[in-house]
Protein backbone atom coordinates (compact mmCIF):
# COMPACT_ATOMS: atom_id res chain seq x y z
CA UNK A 1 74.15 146.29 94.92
CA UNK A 2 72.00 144.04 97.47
CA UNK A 3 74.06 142.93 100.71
CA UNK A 4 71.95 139.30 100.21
CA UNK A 5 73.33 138.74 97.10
CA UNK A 6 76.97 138.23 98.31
CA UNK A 7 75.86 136.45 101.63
CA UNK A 8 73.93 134.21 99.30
CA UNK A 9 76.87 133.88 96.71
CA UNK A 10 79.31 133.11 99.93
CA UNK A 11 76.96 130.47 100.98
CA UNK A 12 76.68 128.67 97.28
CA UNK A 13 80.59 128.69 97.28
CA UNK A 14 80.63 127.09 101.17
CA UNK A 15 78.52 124.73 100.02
CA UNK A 16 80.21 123.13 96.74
CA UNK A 17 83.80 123.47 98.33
CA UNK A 18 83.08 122.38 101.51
CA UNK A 19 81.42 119.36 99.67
CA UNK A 20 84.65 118.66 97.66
CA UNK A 21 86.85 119.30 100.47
CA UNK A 22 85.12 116.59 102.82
CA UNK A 23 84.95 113.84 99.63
CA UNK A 24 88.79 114.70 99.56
CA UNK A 25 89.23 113.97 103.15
CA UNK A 26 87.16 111.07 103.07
CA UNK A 27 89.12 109.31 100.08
CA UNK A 28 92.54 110.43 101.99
CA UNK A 29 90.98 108.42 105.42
CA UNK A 30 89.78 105.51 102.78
CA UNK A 31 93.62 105.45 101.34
CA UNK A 32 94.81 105.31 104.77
CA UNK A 33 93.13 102.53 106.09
CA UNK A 34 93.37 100.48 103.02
CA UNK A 35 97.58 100.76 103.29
CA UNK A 36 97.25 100.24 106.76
CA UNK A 37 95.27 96.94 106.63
CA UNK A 38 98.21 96.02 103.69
CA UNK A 39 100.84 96.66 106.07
CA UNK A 40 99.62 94.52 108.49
CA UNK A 41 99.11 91.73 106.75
CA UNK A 42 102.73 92.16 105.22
CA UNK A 43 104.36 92.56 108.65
CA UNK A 44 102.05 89.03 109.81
CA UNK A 45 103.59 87.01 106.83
CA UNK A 46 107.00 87.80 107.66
CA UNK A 47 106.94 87.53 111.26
CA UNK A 48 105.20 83.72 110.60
CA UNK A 49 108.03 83.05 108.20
CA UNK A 50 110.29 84.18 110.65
CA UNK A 51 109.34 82.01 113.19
CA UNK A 52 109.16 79.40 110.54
CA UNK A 53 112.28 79.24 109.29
CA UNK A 54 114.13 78.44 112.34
CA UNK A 55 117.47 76.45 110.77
CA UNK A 56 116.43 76.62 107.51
CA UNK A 57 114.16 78.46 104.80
CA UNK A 58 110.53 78.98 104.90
CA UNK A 59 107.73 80.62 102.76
CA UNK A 60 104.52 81.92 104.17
CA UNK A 61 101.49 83.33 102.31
CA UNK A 62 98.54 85.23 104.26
CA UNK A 63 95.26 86.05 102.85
CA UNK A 64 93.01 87.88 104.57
CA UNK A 65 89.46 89.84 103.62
CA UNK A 66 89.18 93.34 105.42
CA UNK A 67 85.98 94.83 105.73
CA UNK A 68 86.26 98.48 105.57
CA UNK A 69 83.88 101.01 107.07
CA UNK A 70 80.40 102.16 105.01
CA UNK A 71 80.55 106.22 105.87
CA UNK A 72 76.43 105.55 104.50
CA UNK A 73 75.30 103.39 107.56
CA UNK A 74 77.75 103.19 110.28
CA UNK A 75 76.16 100.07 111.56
CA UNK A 76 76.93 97.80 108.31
CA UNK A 77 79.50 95.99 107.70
CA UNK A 78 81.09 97.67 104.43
CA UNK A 79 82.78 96.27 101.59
CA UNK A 80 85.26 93.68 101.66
CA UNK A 81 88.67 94.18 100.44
CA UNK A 82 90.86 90.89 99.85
CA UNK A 83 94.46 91.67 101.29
CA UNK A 84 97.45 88.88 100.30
CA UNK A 85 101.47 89.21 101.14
CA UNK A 86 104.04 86.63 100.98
CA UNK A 87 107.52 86.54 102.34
CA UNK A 88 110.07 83.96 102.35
CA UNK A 89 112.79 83.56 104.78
CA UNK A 90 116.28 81.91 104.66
CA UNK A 91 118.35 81.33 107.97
CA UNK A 92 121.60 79.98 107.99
CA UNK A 93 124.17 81.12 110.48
CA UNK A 94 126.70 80.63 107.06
CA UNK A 95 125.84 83.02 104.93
CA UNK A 96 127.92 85.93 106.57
CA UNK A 97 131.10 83.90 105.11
CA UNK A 98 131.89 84.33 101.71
CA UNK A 99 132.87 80.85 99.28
CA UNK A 100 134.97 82.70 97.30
CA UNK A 101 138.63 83.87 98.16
CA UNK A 102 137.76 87.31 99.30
CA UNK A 103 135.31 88.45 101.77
CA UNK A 104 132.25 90.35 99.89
CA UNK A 105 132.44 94.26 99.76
CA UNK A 106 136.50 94.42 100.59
CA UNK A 107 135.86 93.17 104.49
CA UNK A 108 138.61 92.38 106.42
CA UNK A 109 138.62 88.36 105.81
CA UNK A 110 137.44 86.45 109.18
């Protein structure tokens, strides 16, 4: 048996797994920045309704377009991906009291 022959065949295997295993990782750091980007643009609509709805109710919807990296050339500006949330808000300092009879949940009645 030739000693090259299973240097070589270790190299061939290196190569295609090591290939897979850094397209896996790159999809897993694509995944990751693309529910990231989500997030924040959830968390921005309801802090704006928040703020909004300072007596009362308030809606908010936020659209934003998020560019994320090209791993191909670092220096371009990737592809866009459109991010939307919407929250809606309702303050009133009433809603803690129930309107019926007995307090929700079997609470001691105020």
């Amino acid at each position: 048996m030739n000693p090259y022959s299973s240097r070589g065949q270790a190299l061939i295997e290196l190569a295609v797994f090591g290939s897979i295993l850094i397209l896996l990782l790159g999809a897993l750091i694509n995944y990751g920045l693309n529910t990231e980007y989500t997030q924040q643009v959830w968390m921005k609509s309801f802090r704006e309704a928040l703020g909004l709805a300072s007596g009362g109710s308030a809606s908010v919807i936020v659209v934003r377009d998020r560019y994320l990296p090209n791993p191909g050339n670092p220096f371009a500006t990737g592809s866009p991906l459109p991010v939307s949330a919407g929250a809606s808000i309702t303050r009133d300092f009433e809603l803690q009291h129930h309107q019926g009879g007995t307090p929700p949940m079997g609470g001691v009645p105020p």
